[in-house]
PDB file of N, CA and C in Angstrom:
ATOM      1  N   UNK A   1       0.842  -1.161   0.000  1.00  0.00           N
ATOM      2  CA  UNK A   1       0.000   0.000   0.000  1.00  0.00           C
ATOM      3  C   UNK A   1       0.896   1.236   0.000  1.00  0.00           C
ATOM      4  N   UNK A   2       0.839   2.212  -0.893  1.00  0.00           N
ATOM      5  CA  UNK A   2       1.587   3.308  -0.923  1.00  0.00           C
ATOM      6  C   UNK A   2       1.527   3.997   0.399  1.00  0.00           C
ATOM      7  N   UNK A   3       2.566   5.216   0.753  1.00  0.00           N
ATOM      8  CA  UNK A   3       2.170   5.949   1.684  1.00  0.00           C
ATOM      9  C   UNK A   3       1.489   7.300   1.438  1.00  0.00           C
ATOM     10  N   UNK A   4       1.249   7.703   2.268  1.00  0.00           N
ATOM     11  CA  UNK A   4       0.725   9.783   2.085  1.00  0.00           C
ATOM     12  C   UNK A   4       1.590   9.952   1.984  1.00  0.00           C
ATOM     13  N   UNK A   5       2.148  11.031   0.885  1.00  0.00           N
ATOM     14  CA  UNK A   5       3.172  11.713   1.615  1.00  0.00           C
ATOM     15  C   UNK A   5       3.056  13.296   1.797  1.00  0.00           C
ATOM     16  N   UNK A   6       1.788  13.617   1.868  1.00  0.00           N
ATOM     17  CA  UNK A   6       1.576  14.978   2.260  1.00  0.00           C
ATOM     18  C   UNK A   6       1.608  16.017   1.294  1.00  0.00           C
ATOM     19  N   UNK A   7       1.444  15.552  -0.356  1.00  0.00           N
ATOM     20  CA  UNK A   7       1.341  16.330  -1.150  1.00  0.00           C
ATOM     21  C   UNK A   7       0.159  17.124  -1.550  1.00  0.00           C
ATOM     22  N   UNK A   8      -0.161  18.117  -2.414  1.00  0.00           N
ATOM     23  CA  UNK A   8      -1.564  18.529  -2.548  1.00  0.00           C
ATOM     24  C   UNK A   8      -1.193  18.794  -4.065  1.00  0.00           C
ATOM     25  N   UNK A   9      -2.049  18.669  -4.798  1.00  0.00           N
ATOM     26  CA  UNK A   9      -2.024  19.348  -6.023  1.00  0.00           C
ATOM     27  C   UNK A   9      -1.308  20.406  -6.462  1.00  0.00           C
ATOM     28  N   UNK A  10      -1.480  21.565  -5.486  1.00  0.00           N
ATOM     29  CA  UNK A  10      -0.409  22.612  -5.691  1.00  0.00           C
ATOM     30  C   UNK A  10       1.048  22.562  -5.372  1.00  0.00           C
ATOM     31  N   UNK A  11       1.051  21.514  -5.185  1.00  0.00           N
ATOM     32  CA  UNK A  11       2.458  21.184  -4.499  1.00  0.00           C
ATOM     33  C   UNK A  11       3.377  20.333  -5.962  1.00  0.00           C
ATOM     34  N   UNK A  12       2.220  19.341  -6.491  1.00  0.00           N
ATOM     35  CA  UNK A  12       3.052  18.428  -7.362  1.00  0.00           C
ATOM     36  C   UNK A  12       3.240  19.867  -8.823  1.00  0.00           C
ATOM     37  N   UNK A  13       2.180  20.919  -8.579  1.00  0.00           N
ATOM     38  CA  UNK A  13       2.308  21.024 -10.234  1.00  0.00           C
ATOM     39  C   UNK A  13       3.200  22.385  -9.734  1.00  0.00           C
ATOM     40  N   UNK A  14       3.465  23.004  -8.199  1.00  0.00           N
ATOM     41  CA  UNK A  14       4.789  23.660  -8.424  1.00  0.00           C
ATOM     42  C   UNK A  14       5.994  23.040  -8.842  1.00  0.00           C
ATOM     43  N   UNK A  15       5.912  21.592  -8.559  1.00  0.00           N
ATOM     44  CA  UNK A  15       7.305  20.728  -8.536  1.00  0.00           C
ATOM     45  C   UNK A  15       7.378  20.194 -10.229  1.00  0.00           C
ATOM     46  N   UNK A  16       6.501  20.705 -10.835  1.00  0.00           N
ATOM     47  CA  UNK A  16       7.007  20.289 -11.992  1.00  0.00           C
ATOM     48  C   UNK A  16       6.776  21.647 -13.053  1.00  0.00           C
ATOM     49  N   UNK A  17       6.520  22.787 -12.540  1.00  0.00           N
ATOM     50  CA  UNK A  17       6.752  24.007 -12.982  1.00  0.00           C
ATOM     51  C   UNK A  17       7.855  24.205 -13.137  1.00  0.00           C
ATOM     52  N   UNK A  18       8.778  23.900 -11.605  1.00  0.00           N
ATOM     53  CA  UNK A  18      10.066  23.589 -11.177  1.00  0.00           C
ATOM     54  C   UNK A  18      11.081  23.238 -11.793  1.00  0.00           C
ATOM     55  N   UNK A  19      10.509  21.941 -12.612  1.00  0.00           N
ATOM     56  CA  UNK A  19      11.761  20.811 -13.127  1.00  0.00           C
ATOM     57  C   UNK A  19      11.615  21.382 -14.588  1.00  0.00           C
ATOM     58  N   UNK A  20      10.099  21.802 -15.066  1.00  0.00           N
ATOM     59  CA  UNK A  20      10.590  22.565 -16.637  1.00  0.00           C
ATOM     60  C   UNK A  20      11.154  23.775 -16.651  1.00  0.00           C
ATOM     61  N   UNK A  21      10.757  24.617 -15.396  1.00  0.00           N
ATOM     62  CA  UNK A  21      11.741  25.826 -15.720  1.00  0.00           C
ATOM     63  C   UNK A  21      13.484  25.604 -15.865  1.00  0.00           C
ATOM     64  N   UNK A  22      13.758  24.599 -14.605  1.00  0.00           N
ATOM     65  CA  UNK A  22      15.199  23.545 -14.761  1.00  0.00           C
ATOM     66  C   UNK A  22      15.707  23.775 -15.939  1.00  0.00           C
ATOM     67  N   UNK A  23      14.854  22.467 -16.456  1.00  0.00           N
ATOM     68  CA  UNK A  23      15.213  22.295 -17.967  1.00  0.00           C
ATOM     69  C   UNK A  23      15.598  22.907 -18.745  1.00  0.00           C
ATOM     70  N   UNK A  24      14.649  23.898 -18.992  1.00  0.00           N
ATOM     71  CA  UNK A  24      14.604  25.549 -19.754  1.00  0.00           C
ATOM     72  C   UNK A  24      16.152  25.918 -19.575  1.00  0.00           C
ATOM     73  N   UNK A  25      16.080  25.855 -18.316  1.00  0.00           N
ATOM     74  CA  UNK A  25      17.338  26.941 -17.941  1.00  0.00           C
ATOM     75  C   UNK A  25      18.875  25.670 -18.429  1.00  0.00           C
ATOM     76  N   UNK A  26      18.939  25.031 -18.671  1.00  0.00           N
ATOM     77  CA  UNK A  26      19.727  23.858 -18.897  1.00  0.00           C
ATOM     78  C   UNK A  26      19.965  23.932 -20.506  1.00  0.00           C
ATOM     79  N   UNK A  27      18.755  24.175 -21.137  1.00  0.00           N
ATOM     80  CA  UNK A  27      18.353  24.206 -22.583  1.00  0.00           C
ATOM     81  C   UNK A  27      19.365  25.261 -23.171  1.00  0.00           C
ATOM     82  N   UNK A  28      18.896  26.377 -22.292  1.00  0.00           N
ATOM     83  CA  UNK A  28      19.289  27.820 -22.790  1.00  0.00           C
ATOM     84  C   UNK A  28      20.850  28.222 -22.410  1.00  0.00           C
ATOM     85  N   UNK A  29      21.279  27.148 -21.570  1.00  0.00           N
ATOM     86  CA  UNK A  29      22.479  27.658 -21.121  1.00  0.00           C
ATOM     87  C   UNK A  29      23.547  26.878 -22.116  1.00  0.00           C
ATOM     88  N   UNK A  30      23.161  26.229 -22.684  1.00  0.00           N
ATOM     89  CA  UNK A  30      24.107  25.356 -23.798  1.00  0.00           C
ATOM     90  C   UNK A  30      24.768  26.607 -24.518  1.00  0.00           C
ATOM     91  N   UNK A  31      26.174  26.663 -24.982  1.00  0.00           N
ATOM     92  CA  UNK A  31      26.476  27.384 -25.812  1.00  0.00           C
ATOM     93  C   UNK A  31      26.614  27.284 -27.464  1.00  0.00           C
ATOM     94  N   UNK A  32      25.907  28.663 -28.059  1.00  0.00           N
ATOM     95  CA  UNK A  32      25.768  28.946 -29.189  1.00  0.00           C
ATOM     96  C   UNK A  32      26.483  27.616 -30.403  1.00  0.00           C
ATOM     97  N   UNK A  33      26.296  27.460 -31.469  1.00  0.00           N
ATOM     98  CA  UNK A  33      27.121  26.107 -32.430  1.00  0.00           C
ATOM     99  C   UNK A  33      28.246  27.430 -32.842  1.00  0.00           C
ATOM    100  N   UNK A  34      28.160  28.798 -32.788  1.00  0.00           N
ATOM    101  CA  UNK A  34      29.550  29.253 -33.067  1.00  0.00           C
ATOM    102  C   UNK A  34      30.392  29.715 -32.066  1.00  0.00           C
ATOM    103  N   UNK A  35      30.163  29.467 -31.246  1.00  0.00           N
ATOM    104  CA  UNK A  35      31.365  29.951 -29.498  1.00  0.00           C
ATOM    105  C   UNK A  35      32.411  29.604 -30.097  1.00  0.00           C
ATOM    106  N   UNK A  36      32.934  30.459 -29.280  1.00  0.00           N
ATOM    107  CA  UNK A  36      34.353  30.272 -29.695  1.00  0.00           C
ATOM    108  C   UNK A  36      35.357  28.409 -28.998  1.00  0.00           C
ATOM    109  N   UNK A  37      34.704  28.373 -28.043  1.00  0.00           N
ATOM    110  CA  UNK A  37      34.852  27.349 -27.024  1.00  0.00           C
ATOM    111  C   UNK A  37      34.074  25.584 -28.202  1.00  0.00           C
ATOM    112  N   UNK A  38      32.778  26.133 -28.616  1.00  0.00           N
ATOM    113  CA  UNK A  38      32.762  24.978 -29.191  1.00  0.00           C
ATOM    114  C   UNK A  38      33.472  24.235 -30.839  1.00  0.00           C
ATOM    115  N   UNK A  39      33.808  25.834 -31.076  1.00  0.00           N
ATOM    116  CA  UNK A  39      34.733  25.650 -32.760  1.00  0.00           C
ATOM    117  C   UNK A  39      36.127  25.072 -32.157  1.00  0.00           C
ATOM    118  N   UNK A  40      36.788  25.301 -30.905  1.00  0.00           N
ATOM    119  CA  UNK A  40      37.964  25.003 -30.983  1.00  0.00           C
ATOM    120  C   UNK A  40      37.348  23.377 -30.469  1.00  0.00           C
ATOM    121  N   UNK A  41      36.174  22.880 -29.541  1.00  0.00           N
ATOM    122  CA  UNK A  41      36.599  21.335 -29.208  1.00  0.00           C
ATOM    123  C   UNK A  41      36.212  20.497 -30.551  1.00  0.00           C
ATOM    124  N   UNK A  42      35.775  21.100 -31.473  1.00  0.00           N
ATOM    125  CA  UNK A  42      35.110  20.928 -32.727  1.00  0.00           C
ATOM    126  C   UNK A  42      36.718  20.719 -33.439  1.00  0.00           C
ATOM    127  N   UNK A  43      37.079  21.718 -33.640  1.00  0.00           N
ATOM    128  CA  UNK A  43      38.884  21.244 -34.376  1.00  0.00           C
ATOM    129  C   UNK A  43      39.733  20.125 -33.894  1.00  0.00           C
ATOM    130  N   UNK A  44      39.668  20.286 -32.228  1.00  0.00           N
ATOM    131  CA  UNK A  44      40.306  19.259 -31.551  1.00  0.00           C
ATOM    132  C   UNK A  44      39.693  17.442 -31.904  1.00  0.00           C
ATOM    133  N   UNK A  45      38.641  17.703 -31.795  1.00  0.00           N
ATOM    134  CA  UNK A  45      37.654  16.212 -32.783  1.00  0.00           C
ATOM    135  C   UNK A  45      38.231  16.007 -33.888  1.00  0.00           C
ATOM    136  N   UNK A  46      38.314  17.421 -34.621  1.00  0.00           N
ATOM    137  CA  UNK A  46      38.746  17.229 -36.623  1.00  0.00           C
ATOM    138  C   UNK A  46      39.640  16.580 -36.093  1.00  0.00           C
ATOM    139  N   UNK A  47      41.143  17.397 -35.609  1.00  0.00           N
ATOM    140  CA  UNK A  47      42.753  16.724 -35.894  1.00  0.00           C
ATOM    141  C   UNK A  47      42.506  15.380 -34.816  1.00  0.00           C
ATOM    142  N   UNK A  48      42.231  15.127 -34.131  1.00  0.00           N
ATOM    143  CA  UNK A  48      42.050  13.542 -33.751  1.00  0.00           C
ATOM    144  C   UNK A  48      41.785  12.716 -34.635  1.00  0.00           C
ATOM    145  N   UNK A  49      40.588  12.625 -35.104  1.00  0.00           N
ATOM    146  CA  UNK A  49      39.905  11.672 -36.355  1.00  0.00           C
ATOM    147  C   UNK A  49      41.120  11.763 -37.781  1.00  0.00           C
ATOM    148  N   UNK A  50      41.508  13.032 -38.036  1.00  0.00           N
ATOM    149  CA  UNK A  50      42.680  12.984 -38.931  1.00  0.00           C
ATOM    150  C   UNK A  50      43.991  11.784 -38.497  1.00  0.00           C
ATOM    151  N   UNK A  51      44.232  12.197 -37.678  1.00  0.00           N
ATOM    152  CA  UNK A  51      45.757  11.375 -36.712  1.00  0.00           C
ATOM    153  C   UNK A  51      45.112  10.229 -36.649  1.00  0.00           C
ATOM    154  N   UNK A  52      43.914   9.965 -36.590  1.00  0.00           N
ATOM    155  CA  UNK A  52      43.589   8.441 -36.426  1.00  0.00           C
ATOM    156  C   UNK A  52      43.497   7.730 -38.193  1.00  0.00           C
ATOM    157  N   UNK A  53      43.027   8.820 -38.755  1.00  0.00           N
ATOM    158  CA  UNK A  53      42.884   8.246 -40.215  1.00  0.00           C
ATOM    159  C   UNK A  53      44.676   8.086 -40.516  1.00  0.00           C
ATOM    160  N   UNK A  54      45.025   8.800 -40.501  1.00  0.00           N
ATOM    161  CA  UNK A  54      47.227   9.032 -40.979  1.00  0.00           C
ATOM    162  C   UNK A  54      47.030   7.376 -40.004  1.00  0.00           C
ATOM    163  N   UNK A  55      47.230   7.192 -38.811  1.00  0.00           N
ATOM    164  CA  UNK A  55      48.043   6.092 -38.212  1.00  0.00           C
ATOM    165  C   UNK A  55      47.180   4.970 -38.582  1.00  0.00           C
ATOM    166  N   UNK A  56      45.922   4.903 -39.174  1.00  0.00           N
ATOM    167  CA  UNK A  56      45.250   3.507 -39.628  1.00  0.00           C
ATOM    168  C   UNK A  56      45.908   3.310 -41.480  1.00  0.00           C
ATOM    169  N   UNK A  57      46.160   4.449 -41.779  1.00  0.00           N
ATOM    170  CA  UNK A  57      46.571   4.687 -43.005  1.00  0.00           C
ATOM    171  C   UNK A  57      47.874   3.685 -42.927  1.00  0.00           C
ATOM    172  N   UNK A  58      48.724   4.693 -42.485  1.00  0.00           N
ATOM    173  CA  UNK A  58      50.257   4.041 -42.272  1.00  0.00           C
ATOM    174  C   UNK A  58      50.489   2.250 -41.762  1.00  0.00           C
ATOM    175  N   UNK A  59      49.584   1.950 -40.861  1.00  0.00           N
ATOM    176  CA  UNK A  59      50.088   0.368 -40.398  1.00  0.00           C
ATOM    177  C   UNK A  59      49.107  -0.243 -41.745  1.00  0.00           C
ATOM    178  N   UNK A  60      48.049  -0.126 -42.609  1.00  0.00           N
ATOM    179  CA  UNK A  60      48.069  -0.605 -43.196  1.00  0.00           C
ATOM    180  C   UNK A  60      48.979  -0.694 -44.364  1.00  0.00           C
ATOM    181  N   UNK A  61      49.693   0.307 -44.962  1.00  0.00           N
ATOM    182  CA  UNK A  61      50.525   0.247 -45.379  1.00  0.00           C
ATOM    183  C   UNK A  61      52.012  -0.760 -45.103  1.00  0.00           C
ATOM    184  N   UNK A  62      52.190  -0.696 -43.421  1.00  0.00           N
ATOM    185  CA  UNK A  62      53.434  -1.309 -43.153  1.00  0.00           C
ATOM    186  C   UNK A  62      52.792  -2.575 -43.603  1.00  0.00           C
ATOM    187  N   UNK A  63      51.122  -3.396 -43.425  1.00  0.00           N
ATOM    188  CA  UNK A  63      51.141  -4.267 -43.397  1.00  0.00           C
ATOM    189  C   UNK A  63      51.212  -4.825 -44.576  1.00  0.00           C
ATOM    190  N   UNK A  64      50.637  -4.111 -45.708  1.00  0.00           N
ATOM    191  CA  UNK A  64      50.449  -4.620 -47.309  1.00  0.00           C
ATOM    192  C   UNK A  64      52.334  -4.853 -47.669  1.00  0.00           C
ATOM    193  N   UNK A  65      53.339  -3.966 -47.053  1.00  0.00           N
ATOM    194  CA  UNK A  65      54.738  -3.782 -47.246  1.00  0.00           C
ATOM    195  C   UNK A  65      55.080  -5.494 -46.837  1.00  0.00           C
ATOM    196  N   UNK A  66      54.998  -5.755 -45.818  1.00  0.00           N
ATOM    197  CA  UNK A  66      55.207  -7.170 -44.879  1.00  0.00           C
ATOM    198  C   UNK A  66      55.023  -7.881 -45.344  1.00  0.00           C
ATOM    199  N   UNK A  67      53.359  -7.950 -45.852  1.00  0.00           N
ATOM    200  CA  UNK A  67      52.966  -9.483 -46.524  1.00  0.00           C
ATOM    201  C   UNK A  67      53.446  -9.015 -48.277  1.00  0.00           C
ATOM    202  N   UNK A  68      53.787  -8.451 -48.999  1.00  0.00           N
ATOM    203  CA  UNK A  68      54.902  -8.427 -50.181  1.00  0.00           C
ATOM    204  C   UNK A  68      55.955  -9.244 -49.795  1.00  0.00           C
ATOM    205  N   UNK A  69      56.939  -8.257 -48.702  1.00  0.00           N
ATOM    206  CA  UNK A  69      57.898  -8.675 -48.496  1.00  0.00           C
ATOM    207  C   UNK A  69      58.218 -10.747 -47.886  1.00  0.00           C
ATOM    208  N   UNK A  70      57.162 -10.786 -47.608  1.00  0.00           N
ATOM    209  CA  UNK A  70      56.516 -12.107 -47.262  1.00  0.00           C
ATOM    210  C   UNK A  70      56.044 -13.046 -48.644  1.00  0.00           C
ATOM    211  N   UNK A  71      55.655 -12.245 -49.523  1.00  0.00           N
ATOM    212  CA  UNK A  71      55.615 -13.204 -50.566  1.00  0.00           C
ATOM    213  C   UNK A  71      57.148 -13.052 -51.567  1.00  0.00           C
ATOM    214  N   UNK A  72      57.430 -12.389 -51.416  1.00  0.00           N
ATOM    215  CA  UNK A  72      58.402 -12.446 -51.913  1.00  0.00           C
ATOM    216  C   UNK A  72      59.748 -13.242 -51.583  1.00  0.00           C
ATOM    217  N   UNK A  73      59.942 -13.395 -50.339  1.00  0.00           N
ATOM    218  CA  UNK A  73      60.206 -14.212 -49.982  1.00  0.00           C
ATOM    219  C   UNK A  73      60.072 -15.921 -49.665  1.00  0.00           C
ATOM    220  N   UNK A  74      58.520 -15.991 -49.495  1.00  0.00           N
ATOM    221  CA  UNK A  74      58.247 -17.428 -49.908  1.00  0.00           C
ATOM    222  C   UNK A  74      58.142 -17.843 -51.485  1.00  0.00           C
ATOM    223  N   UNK A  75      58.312 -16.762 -53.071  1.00  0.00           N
ATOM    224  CA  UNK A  75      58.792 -16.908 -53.928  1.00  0.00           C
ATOM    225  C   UNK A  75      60.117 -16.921 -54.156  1.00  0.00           C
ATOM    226  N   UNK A  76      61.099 -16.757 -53.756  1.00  0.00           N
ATOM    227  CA  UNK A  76      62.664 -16.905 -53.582  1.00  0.00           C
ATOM    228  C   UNK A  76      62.985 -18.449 -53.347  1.00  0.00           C
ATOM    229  N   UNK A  77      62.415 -18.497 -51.879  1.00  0.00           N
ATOM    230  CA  UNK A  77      62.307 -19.895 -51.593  1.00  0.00           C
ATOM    231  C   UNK A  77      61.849 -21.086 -52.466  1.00  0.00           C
ATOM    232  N   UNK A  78      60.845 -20.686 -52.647  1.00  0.00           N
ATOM    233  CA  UNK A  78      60.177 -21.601 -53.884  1.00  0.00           C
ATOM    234  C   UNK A  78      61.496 -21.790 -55.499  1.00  0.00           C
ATOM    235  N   UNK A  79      61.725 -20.881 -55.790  1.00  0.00           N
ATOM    236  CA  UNK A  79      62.732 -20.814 -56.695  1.00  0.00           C
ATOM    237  C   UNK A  79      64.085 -21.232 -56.143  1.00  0.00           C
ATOM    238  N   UNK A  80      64.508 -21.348 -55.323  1.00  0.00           N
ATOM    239  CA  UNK A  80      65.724 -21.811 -54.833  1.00  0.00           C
ATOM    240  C   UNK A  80      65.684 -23.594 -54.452  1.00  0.00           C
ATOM    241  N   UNK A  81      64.123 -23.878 -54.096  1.00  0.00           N
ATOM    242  CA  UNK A  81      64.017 -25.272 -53.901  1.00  0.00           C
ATOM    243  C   UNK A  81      63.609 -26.081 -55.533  1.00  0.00           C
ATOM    244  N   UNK A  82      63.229 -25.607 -56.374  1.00  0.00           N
ATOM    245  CA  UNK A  82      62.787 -25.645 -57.647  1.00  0.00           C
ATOM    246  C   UNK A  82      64.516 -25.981 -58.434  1.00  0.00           C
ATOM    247  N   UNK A  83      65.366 -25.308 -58.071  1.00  0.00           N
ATOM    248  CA  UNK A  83      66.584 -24.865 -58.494  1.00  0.00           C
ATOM    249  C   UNK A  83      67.623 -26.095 -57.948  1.00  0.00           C
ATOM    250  N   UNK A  84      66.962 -25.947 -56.773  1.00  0.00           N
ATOM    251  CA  UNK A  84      68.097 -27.557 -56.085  1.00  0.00           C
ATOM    252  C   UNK A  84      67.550 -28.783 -56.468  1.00  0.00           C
ATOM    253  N   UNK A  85      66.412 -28.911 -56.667  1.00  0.00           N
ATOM    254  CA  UNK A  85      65.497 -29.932 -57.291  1.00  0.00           C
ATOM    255  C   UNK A  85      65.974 -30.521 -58.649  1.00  0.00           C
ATOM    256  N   UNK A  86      66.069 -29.477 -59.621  1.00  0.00           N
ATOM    257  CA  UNK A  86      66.871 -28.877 -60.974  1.00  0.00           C
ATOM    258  C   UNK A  86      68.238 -29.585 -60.968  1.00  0.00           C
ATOM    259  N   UNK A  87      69.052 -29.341 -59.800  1.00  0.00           N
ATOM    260  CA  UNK A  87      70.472 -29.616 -60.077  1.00  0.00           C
ATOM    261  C   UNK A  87      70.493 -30.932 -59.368  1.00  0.00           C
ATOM    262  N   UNK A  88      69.737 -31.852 -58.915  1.00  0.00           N
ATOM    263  CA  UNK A  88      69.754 -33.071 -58.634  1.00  0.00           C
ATOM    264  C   UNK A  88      69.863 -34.293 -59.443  1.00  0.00           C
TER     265      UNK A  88
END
């Protein structure tokens, strides 16, 4: 069974006059899309996502370099066992 808790009508709809004026004031206090404050965390996002694109860039690169250098090497091999095979 719930309890009383001593509210009255005028009580709940000050308390939620309350929580939208809150709001309001929460709404309105956000700063502008051109502050100066939100263009610079806005750049700081850009050059992150950049530095992340460059360093996903680059290890794929080292990796396409590796597995070359990896086939190229298990073609050497291949030709060198082909070659001793040859001179048998």
């Amino acid at each position: 069974m719930s309890s009383f808790n001593g509210q009255n009508f005028q009580d709940r709809q000050a308390a939620a006059a309350s929580a939208r004026k809150e709001q309001l004031a929460k709404f309105l206090a956000r700063p502008a899309p051109d502050d100066p404050a939100v263009l610079e965390r806005q750049a700081k996002r850009q050059a992150v996502l950049e530095a992340r694109t460059i360093r996903t860039a680059e290890r794929e690169a080292r990796r396409a370099a590796a597995e070359a250098e990896a086939a190229a090497r298990r073609a050497a091999e291949e030709l060198a066992r082909q070659e001793a095979l040859k001179a048998e």
